[in-house]
C-alpha atoms as a PDB file:
ATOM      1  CA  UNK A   1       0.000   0.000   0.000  1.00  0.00           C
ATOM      2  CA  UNK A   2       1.256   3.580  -0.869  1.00  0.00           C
ATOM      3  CA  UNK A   3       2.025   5.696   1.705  1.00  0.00           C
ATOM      4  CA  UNK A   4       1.184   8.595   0.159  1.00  0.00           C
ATOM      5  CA  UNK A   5      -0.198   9.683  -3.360  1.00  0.00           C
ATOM      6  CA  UNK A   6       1.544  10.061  -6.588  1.00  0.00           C
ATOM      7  CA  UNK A   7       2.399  13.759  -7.229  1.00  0.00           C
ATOM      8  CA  UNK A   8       3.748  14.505 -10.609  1.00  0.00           C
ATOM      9  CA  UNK A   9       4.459  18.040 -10.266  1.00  0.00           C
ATOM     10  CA  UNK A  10       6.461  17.957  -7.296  1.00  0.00           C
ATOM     11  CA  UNK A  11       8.757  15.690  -9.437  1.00  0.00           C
ATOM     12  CA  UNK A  12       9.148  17.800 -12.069  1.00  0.00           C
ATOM     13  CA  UNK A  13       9.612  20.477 -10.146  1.00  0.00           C
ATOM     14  CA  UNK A  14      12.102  18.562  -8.208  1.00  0.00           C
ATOM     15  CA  UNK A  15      13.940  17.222 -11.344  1.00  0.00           C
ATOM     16  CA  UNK A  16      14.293  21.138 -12.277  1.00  0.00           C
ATOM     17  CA  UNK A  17      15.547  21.978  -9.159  1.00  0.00           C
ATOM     18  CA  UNK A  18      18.144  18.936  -9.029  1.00  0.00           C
ATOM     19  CA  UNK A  19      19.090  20.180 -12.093  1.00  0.00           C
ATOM     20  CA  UNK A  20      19.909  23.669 -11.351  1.00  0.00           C
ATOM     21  CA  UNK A  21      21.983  22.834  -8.528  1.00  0.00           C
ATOM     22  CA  UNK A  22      23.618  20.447 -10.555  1.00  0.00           C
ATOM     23  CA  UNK A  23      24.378  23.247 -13.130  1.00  0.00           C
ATOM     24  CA  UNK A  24      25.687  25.136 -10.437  1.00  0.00           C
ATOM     25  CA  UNK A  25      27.631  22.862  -8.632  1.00  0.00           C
ATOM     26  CA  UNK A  26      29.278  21.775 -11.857  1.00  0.00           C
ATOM     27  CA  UNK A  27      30.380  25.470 -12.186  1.00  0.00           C
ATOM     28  CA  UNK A  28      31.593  25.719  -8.967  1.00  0.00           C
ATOM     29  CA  UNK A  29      34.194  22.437  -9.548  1.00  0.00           C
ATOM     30  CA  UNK A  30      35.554  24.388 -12.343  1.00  0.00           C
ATOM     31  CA  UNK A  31      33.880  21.996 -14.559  1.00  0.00           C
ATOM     32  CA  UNK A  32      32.126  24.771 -16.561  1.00  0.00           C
ATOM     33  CA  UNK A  33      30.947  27.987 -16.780  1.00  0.00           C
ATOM     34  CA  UNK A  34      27.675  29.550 -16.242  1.00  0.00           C
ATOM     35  CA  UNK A  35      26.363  32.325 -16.387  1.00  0.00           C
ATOM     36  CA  UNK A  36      24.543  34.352 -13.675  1.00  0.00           C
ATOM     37  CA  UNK A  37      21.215  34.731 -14.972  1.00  0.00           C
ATOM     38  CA  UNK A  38      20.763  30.681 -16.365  1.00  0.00           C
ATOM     39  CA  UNK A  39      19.444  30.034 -12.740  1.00  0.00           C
ATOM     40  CA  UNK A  40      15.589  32.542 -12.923  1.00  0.00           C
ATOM     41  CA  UNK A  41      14.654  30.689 -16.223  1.00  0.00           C
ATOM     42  CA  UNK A  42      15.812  27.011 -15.247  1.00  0.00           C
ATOM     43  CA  UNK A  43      13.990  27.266 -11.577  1.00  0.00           C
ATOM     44  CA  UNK A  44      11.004  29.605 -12.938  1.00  0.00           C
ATOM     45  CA  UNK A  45      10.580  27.615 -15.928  1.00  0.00           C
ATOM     46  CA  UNK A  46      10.467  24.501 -14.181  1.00  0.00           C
ATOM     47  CA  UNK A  47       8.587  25.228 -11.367  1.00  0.00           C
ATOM     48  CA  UNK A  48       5.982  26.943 -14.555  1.00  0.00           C
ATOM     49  CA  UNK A  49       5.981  23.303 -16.228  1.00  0.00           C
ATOM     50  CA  UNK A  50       5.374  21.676 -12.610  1.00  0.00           C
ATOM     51  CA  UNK A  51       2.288  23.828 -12.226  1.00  0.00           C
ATOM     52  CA  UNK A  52       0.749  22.788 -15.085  1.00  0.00           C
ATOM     53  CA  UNK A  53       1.991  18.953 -14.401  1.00  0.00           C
ATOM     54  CA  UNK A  54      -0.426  19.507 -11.495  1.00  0.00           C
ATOM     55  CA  UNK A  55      -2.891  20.895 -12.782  1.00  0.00           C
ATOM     56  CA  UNK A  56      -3.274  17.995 -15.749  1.00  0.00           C
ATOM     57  CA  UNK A  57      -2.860  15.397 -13.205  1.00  0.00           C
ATOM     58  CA  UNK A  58      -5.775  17.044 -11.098  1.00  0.00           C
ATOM     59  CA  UNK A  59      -7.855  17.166 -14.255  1.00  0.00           C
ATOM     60  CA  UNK A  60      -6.982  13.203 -14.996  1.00  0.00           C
ATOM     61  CA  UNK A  61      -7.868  12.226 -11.350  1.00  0.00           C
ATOM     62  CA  UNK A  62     -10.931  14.198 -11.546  1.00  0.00           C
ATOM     63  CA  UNK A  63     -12.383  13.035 -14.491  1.00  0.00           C
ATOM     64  CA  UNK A  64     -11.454   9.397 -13.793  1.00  0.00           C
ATOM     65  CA  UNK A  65     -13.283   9.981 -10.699  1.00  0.00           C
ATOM     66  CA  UNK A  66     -16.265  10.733 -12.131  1.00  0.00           C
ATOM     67  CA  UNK A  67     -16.802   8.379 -14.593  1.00  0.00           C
ATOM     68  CA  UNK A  68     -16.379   5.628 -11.730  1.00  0.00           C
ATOM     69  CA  UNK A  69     -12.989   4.383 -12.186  1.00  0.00           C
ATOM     70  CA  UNK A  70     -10.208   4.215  -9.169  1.00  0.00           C
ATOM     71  CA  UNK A  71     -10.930   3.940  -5.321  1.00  0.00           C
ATOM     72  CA  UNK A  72     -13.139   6.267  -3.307  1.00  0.00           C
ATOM     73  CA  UNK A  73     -11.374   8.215  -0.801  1.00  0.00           C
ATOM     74  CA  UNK A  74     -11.876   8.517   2.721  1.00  0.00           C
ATOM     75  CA  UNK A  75     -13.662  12.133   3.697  1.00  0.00           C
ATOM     76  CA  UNK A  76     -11.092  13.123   5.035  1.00  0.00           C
ATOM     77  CA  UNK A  77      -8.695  13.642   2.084  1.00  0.00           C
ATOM     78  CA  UNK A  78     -11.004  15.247  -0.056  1.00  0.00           C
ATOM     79  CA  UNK A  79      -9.409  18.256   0.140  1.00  0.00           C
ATOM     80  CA  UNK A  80      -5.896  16.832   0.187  1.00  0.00           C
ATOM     81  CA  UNK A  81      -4.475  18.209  -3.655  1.00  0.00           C
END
């Protein structure tokens, strides 16, 4: 049994997050160079794409829901997102 429930976005937004610091820290070895201003369209952009990740995923869930498919969840996670 899952401990918790799948959540797309956060991964994505995690992978772009991973990834900046792993831009960075590659720069910081010496192992590159990058510039100052690759880190606001790496996080924002990624963090943008997670958003909509979610929101998708929501929509999937939702609609699955409705047409009867999946488990039904307890009342008290009904407004877990």
């Amino acid at each position: 049994m899952l401990r918790h429930e799948f959540q797309p976005g956060r991964l994505v937004g995690g992978l772009f997050l991973i990834a900046a610091g792993v831009v960075y820290g590659g720069d910081a070895r010496g192992l590159w160079h990058t510039p100052w201003f690759v880190a606001g369209p790496l996080v924002v952009g990624g963090l943008c794409l997670a958003g909509a990740v979610a929101v998708l995923h929501r929509a999937v869930r939702r609609a699955g829901r409705r047409a009867g498919h999946g488990e039904p969840r307890p009342p008290h996670a009904e407004g877990a997102g």
